[in-house]
C-alpha atoms as a PDB file:
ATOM      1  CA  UNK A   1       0.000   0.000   0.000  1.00  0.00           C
ATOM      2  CA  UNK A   2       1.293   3.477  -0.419  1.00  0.00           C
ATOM      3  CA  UNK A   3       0.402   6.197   1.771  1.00  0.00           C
ATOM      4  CA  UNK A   4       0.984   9.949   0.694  1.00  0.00           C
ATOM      5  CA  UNK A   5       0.756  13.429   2.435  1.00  0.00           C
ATOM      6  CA  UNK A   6       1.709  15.138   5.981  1.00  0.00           C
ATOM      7  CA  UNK A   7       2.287  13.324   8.719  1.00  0.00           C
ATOM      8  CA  UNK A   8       0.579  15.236  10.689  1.00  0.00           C
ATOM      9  CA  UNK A   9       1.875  14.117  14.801  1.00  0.00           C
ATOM     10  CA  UNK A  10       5.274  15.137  13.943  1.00  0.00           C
ATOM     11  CA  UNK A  11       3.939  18.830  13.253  1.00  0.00           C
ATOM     12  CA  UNK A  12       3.401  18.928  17.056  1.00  0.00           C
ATOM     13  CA  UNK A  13       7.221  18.775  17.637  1.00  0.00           C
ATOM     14  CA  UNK A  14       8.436  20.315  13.942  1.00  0.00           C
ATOM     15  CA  UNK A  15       6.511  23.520  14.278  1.00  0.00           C
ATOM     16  CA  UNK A  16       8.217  24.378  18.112  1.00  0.00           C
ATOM     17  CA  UNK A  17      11.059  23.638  16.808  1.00  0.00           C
ATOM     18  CA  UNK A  18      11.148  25.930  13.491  1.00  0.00           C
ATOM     19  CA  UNK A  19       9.977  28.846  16.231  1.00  0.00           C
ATOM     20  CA  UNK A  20      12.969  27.610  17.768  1.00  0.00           C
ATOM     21  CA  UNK A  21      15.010  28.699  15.007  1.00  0.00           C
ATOM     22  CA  UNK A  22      13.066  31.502  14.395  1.00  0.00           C
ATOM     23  CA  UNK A  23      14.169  33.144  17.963  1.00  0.00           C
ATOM     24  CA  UNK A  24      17.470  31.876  17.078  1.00  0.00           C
ATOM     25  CA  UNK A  25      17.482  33.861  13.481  1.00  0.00           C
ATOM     26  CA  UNK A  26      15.714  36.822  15.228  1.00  0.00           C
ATOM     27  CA  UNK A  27      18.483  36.834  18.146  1.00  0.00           C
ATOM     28  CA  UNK A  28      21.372  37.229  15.730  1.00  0.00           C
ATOM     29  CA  UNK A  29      19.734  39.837  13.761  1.00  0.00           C
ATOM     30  CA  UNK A  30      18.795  42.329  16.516  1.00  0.00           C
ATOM     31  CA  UNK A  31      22.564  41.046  18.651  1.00  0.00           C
ATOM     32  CA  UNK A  32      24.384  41.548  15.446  1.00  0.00           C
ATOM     33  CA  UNK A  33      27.195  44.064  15.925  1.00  0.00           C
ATOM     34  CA  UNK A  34      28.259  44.295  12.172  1.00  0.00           C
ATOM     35  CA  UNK A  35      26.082  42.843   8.811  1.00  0.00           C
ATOM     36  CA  UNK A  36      22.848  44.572   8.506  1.00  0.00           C
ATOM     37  CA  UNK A  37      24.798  47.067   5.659  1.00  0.00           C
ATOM     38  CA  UNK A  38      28.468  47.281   4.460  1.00  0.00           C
ATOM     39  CA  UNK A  39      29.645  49.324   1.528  1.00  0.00           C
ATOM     40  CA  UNK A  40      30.647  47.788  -1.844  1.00  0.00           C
ATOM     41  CA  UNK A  41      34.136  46.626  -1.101  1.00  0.00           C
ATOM     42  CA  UNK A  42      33.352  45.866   3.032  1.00  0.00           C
ATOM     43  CA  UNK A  43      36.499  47.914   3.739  1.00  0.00           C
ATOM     44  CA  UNK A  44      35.071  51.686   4.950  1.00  0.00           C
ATOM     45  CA  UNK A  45      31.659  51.651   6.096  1.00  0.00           C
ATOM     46  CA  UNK A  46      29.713  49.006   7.838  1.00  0.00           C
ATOM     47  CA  UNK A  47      26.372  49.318  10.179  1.00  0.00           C
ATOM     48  CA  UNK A  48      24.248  47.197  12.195  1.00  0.00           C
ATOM     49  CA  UNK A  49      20.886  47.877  13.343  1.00  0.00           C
ATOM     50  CA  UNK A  50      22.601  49.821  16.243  1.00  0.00           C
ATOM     51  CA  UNK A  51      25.106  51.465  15.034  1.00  0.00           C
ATOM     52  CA  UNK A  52      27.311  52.475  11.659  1.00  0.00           C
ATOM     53  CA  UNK A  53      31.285  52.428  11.510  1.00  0.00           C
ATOM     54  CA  UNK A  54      33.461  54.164   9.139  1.00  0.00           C
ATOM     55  CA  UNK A  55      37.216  53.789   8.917  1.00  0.00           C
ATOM     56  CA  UNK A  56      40.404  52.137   7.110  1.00  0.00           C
ATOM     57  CA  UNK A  57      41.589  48.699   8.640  1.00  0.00           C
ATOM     58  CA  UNK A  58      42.370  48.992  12.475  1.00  0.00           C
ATOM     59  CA  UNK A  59      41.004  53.018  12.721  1.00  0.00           C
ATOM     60  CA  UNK A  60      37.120  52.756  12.798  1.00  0.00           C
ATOM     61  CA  UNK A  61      34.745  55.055  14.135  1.00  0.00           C
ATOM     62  CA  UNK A  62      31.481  53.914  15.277  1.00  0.00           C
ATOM     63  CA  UNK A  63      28.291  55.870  15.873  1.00  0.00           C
ATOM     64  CA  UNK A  64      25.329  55.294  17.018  1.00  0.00           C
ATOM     65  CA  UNK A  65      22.291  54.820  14.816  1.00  0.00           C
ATOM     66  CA  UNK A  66      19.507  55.408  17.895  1.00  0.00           C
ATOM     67  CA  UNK A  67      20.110  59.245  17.143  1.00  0.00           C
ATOM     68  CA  UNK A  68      17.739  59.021  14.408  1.00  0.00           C
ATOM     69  CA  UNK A  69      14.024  58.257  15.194  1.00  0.00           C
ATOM     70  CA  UNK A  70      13.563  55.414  12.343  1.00  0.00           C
ATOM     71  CA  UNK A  71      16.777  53.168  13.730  1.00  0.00           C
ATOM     72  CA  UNK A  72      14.844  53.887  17.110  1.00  0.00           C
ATOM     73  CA  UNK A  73      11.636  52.749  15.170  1.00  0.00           C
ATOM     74  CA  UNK A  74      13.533  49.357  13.782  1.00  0.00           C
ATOM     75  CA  UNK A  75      14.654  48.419  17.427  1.00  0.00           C
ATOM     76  CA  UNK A  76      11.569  48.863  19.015  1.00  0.00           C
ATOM     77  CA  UNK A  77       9.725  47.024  16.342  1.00  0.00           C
ATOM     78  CA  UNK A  78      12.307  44.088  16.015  1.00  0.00           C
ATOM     79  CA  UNK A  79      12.595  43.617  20.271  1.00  0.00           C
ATOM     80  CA  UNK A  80       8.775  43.722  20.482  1.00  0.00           C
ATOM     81  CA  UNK A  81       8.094  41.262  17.342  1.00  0.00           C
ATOM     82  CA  UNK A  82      11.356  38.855  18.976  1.00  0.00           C
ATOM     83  CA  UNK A  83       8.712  38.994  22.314  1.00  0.00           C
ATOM     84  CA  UNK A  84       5.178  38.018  20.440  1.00  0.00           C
ATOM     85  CA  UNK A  85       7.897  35.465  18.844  1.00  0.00           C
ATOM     86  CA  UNK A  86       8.798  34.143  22.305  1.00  0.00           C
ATOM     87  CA  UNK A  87       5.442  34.144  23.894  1.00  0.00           C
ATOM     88  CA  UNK A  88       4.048  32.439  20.548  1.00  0.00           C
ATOM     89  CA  UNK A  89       6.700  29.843  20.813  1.00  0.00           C
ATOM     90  CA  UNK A  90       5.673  29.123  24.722  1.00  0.00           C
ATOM     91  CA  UNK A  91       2.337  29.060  23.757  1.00  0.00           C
ATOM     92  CA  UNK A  92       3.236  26.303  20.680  1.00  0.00           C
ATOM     93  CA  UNK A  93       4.961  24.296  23.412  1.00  0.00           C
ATOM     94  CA  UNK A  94       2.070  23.788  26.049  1.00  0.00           C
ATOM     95  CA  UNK A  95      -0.527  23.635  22.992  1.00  0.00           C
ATOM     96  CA  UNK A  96       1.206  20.828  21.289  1.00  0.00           C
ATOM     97  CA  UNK A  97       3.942  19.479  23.188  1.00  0.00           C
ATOM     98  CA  UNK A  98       2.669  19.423  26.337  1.00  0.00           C
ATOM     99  CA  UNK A  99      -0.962  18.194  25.658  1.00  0.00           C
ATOM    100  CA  UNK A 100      -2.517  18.490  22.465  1.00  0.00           C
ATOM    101  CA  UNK A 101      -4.706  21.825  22.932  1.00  0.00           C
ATOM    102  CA  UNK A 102      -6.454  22.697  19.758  1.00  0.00           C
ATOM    103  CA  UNK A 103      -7.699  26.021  20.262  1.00  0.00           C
ATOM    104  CA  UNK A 104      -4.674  27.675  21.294  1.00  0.00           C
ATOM    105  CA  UNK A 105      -3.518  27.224  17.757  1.00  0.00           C
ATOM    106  CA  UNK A 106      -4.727  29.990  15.982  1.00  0.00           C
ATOM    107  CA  UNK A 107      -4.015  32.155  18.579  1.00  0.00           C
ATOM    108  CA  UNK A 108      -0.491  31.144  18.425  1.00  0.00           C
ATOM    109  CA  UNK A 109      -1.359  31.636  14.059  1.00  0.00           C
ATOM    110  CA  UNK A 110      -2.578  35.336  14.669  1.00  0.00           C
ATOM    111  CA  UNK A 111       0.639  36.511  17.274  1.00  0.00           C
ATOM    112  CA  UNK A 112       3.123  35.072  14.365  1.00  0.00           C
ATOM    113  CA  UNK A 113       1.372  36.824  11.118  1.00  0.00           C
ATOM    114  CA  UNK A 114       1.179  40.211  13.601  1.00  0.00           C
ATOM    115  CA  UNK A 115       4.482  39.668  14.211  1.00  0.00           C
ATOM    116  CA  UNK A 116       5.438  39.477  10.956  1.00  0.00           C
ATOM    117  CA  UNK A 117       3.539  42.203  10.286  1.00  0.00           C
ATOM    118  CA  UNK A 118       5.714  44.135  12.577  1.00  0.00           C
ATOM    119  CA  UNK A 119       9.286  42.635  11.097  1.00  0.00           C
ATOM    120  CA  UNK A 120       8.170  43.582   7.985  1.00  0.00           C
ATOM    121  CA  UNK A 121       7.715  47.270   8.328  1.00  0.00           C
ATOM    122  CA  UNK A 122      11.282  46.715  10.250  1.00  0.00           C
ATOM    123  CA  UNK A 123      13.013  45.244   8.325  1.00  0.00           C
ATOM    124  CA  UNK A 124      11.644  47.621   5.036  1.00  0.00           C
ATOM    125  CA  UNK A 125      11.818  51.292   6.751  1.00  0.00           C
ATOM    126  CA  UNK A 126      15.871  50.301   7.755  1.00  0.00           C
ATOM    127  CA  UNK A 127      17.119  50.534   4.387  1.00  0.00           C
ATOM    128  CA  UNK A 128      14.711  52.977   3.095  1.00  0.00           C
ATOM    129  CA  UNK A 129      15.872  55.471   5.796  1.00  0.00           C
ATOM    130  CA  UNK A 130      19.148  54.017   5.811  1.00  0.00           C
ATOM    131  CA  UNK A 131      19.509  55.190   2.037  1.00  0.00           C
ATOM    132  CA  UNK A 132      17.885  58.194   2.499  1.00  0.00           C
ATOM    133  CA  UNK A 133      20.407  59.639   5.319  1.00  0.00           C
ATOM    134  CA  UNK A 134      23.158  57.978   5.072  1.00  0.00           C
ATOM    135  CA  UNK A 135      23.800  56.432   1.627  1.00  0.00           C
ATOM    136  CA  UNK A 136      27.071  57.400   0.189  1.00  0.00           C
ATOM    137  CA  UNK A 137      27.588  54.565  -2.669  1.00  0.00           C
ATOM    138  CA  UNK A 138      26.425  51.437  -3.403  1.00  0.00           C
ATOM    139  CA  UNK A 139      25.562  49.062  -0.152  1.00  0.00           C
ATOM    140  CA  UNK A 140      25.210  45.524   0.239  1.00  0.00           C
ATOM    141  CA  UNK A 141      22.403  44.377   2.930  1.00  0.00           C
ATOM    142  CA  UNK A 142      24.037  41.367   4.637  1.00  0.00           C
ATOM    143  CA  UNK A 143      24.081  38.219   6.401  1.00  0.00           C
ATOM    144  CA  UNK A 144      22.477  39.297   9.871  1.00  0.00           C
ATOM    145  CA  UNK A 145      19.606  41.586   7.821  1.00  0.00           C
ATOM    146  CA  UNK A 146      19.216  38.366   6.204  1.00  0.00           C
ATOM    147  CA  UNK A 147      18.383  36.563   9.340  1.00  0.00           C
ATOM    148  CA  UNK A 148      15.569  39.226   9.836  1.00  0.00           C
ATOM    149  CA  UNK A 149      14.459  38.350   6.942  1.00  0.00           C
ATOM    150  CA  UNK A 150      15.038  34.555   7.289  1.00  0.00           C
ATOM    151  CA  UNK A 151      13.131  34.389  10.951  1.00  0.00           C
ATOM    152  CA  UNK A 152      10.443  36.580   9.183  1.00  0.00           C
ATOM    153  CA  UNK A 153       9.791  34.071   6.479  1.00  0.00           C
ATOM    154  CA  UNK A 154       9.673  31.191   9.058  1.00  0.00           C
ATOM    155  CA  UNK A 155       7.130  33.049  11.118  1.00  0.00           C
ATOM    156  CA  UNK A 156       5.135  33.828   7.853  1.00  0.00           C
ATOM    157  CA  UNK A 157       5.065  29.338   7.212  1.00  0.00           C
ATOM    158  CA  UNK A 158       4.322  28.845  11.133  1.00  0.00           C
ATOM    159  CA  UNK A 159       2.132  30.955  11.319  1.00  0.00           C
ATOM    160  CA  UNK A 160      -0.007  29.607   8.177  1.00  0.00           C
ATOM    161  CA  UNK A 161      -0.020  26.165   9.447  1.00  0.00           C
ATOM    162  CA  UNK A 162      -0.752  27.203  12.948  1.00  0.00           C
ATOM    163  CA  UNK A 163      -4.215  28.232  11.584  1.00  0.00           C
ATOM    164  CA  UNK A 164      -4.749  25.536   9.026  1.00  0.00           C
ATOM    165  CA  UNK A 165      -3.449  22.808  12.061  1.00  0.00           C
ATOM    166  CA  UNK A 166      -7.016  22.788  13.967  1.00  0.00           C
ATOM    167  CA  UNK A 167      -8.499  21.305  10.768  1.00  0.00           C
ATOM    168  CA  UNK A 168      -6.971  18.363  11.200  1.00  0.00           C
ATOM    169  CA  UNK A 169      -7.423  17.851  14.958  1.00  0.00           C
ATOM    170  CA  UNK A 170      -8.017  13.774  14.385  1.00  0.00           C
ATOM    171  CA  UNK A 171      -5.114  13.909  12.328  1.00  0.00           C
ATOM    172  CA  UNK A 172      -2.622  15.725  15.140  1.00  0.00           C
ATOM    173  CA  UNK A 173      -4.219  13.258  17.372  1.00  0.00           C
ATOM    174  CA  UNK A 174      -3.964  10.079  15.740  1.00  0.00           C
ATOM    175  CA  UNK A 175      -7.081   9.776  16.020  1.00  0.00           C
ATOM    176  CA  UNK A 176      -8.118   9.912  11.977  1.00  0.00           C
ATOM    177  CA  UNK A 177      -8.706   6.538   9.687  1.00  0.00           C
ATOM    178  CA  UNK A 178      -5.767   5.619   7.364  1.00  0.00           C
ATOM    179  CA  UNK A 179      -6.807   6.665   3.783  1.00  0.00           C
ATOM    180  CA  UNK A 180      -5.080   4.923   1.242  1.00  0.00           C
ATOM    181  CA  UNK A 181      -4.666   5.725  -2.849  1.00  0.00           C
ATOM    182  CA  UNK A 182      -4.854   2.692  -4.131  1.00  0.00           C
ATOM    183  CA  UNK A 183      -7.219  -0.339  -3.808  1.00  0.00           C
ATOM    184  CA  UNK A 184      -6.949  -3.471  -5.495  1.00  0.00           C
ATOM    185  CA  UNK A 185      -9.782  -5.640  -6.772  1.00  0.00           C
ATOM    186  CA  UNK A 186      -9.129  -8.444  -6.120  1.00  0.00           C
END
């Protein structure tokens, strides 16, 4: 017999654990001291989402970023989606780990899409602004803006299946009949 689609008990330890790594990714984006922005060659101008350096080799001066009322914007937004990302991810682990509780999972659904929501406008207003006051050449947006973007994405798939997931309550269970593709006739 062959069997196809999700299997859909191991979603109740998968989808904690891709939050997981979603904190993870959001940790070393907002943490990151360098690799949000770097100029064209890497060599005289660098910035994180905290602060921007300029210099040659072993001379760099830094400056802070929380001067301007967007970075300040970007922080706040970033720390307060990582939070909804951390309380979500609690959440996940009672409703699914723990016990299998059903309704909580759309709740948990709705606190990752509005914190995506809130990454989003993040993680779009930092180079806009960033290009509008300080652009001096051509940047490259790098690895740790790409972990914004990669714990964004995550939430964004998490949060899509945590409101699909109470659908298929007999499924997360066990609970559901085993449908199979093919019959014979004999």
């Amino acid at each position: 017999m062959f069997r196809c689609g999700i299997a859909y008990p191991r979603c109740r330890w998968i989808l904690p654990l891709l939050l997981l790594f979603a904190i993870i990714f959001d940790i070393i984006a907002i943490a990151a001291q360098s690799g949000w922005v770097e100029d064209e060659d890497a060599k005289t101008h660098y910035a994180s989402m905290w602060q921007q350096c300029r210099g040659l080799k072993d001379k760099w001066e830094c400056k802070s970023l929380m001067e301007f009322s967007w970075a300040q914007a970007v922080a706040a937004l970033m720390i307060i989606g990582l939070i909804i990302l951390i309380i979500a991810f609690i959440i996940s682990v009672v409703a699914l780990c723990c016990s299998l509780n059903i309704p909580l999972l759309p709740l948990i659904g709705g606190l990752l899409i509005l914190t995506v929501i809130v990454q989003i406008i993040a993680l779009v207003i930092y180079p806009v602004k960033f290009n509008e006051q300080i652009y001096e050449g051509f940047y490259n947006y790098t690895w740790a803006y790409g972990f914004g973007w990669g714990a964004t994405i995550l939430m964004l798939g998490c949060g899509i299946l945590f409101c699909c997931l109470p659908r298929y309550e007999d499924e997360l269970s066990n609970n559901a009949k085993m449908k199979y593709i093919y019959n014979s006739a004999a």
